[in-house]
Protein backbone atom coordinates (compact mmCIF):
# COMPACT_ATOMS: atom_id res chain seq x y z
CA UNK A 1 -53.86 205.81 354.56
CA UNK A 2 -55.43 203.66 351.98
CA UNK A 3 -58.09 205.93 351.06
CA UNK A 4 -55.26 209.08 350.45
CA UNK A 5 -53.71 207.16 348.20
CA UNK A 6 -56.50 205.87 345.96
CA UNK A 7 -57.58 209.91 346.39
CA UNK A 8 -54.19 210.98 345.38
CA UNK A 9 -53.92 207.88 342.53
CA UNK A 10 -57.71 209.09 341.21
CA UNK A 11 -56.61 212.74 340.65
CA UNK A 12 -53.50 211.66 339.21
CA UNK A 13 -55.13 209.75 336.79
CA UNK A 14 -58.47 211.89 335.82
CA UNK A 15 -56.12 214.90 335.21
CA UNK A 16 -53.38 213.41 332.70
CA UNK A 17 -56.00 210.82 331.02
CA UNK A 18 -59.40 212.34 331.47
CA UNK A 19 -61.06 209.00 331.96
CA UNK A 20 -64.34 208.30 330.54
CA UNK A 21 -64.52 205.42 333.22
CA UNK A 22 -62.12 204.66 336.42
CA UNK A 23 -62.04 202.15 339.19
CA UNK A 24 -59.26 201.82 341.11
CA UNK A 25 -59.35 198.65 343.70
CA UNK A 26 -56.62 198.57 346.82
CA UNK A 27 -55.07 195.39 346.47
CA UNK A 28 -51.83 196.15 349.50
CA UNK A 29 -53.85 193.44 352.08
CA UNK A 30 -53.12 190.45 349.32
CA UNK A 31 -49.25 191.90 349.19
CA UNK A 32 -48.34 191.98 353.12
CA UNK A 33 -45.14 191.17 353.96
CA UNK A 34 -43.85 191.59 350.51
CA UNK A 35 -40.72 194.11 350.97
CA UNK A 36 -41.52 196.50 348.52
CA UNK A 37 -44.86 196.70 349.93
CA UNK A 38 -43.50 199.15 352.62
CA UNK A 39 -43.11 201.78 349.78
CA UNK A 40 -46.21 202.06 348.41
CA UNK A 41 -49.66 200.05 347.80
CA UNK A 42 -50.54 197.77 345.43
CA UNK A 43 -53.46 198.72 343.07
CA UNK A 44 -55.65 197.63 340.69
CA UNK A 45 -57.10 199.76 338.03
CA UNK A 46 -59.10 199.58 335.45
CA UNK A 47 -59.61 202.59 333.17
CA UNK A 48 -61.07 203.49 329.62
CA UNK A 49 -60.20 207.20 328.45
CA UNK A 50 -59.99 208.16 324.48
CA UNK A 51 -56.47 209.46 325.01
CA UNK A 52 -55.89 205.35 323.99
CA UNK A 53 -57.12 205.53 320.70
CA UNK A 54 -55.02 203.62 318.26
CA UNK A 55 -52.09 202.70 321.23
CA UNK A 56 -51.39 199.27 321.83
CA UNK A 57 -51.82 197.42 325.34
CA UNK A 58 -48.05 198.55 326.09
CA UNK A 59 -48.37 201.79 324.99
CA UNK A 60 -52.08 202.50 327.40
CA UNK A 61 -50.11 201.17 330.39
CA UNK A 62 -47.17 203.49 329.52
CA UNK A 63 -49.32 206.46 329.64
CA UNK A 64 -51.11 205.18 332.87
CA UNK A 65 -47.63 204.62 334.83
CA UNK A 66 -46.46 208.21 333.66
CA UNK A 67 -49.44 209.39 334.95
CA UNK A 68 -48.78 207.59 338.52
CA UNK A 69 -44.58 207.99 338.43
CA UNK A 70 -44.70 210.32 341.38
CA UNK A 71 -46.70 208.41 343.19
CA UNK A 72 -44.34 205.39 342.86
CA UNK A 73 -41.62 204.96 346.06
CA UNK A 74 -43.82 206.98 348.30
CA UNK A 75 -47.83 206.04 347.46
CA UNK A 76 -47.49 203.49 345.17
CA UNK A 77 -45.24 200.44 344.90
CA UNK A 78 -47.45 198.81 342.15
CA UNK A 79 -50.29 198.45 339.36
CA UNK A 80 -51.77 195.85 337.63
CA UNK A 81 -53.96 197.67 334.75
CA UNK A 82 -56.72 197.06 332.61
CA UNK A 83 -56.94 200.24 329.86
CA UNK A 84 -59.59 200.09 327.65
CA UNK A 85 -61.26 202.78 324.91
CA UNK A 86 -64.44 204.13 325.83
């Protein structure tokens, strides 16, 4: 299941912010037992695409949860995010 949803994450994420660079790391093992893990994983990513040029830190994690939002409930529960320029 783990590997669908970094799959499903990935594509999510190459095709709204055409990354330059993109890891994505399945943190959900760290979060068990947390309630709201049951609705999703818990991911790290870090990610460097141009489409951040001249946003600030909020504004580059914006984009990368509207990227992810229908993911989130079903695949994803939630992101911790490192967004960089190329």
């Amino acid at each position: 299941m783990s590997l669908d949803r970094v799959a499903l994450l990935r594509a999510a994420l190459e095709q709204a912010l055409e990354p330059t660079a993109l890891e994505i790391r399945d943190d959900s093992a760290a979060h068990a037992g947390h309630a709201g893990a049951r609705e999703g994983g818990h991911f790290f990513i870090r990610i460097a695409s141009p489409r951040f040029q001249g946003l600030s830190t909020l504004a580059r994690h914006r984009l990368v949860y509207d990227a992810a939002g229908r993911l989130f409930g079903t695949h994803v529960h939630a992101l911790s995010i490192d967004a960089r320029l190329p």
